[in-house]
Protein backbone atom coordinates (compact mmCIF):
# COMPACT_ATOMS: atom_id res chain seq x y z
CA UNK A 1 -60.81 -15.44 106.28
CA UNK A 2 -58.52 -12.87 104.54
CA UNK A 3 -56.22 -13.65 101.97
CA UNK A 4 -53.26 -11.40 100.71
CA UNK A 5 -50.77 -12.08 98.30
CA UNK A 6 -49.01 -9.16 100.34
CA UNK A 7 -46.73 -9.63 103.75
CA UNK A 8 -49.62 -7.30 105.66
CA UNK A 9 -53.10 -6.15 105.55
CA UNK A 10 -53.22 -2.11 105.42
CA UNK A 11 -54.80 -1.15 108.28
CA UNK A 12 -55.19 -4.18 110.48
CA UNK A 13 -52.14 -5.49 112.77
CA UNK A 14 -50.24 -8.97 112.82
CA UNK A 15 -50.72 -9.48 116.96
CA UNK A 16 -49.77 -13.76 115.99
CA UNK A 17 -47.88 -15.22 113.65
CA UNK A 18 -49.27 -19.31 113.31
CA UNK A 19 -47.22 -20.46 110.31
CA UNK A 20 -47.17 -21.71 107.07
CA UNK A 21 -50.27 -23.32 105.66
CA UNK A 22 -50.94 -25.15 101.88
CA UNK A 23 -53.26 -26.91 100.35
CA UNK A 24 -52.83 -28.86 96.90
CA UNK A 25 -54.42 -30.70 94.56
CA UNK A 26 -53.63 -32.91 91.74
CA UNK A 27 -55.34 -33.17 88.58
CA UNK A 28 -55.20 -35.21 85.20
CA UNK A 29 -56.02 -34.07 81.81
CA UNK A 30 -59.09 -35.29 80.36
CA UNK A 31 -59.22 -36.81 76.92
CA UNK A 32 -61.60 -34.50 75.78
CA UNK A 33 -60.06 -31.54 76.75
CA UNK A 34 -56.90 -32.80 74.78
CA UNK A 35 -58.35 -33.37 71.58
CA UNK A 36 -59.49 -30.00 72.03
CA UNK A 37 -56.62 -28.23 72.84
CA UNK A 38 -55.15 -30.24 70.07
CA UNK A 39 -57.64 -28.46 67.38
CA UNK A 40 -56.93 -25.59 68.99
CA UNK A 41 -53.19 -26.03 68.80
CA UNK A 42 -53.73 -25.87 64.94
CA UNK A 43 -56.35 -23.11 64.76
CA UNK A 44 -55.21 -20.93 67.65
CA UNK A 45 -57.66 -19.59 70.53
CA UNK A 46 -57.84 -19.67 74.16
CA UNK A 47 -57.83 -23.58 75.45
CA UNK A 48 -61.07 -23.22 77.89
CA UNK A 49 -61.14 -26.67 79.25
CA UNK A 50 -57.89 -26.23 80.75
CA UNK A 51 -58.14 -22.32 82.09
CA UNK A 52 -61.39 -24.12 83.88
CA UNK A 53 -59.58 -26.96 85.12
CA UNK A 54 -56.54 -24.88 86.33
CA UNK A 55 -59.40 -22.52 88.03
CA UNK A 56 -60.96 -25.36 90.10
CA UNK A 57 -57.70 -26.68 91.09
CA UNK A 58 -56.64 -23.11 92.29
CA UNK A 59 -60.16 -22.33 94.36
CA UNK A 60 -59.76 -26.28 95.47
CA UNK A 61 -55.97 -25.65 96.49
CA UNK A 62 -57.16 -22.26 98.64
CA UNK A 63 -60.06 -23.83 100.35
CA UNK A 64 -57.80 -26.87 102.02
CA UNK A 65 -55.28 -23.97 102.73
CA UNK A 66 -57.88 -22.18 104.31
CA UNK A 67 -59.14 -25.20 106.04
CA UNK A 68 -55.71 -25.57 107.53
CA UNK A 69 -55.70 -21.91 108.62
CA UNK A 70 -58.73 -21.75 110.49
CA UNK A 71 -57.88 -25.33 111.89
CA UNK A 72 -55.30 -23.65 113.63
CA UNK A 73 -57.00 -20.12 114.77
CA UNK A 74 -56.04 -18.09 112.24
CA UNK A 75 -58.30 -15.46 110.49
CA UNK A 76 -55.57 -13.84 107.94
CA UNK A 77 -53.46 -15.69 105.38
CA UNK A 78 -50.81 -13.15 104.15
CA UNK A 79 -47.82 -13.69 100.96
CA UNK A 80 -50.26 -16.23 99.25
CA UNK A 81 -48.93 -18.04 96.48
CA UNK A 82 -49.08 -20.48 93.82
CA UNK A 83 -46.91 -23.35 92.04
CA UNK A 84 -47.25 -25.75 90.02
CA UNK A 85 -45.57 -29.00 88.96
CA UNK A 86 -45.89 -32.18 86.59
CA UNK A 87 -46.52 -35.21 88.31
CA UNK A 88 -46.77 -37.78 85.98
CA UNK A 89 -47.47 -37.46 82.41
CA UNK A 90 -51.11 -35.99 81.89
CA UNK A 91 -51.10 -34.72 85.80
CA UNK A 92 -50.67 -31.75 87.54
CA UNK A 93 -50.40 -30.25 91.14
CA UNK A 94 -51.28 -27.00 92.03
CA UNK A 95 -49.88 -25.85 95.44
CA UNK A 96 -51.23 -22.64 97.27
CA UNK A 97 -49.26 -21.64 100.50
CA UNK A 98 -49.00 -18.75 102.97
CA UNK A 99 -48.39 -17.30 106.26
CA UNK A 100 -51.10 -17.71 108.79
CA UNK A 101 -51.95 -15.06 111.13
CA UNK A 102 -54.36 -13.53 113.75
CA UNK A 103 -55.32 -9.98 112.85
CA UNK A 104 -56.50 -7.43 115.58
């Protein structure tokens, strides 16, 4: 499967358009990843445990978007993208979408 966060692939041709796909997932904060963030609200540095949840929930958001995409014969998914928003308090979604499309 291709992904581009661009409307076309150089080189190849769109001969199908199938859609919009997405996939999504929704996460919650751990408590141990707050009270770190927490120390490292006071001493400053890069908050780990949540640039490694917010990676899993962006590869786990992809795959059911690519899930969806093959589902439906599709072996491109051009103008990927990404959004967020706050669920409840402590949880997340993270929402990848794009165009599905057969490439010659």
């Amino acid at each position: 499967m291709i992904l581009s966060n661009i409307e076309t692939i150089p080189g190849r041709t769109v001969v199908k358009h199938l859609g919009l796909v997405n996939g999504s997932t929704v996460r919650a904060k751990h408590a141990g990843r707050d009270i770190m963030a927490s120390l490292k609200n006071i001493f400053g540095g890069e908050l780990k445990g949540y640039t490694e949840l917010l990676q899993e929930s962006r590869e786990e958001a992809i795959s059911r978007m690519v899930e969806q995409a093959e589902s439906i014969g599709a072996n491109a998914v051009v103008n990927v993208r990404f959004s967020t928003s706050s669920i409840a308090a402590g949880a997340a979604e993270l929402f990848a979408y794009g165009t599905a499309v057969v490439l010659e």
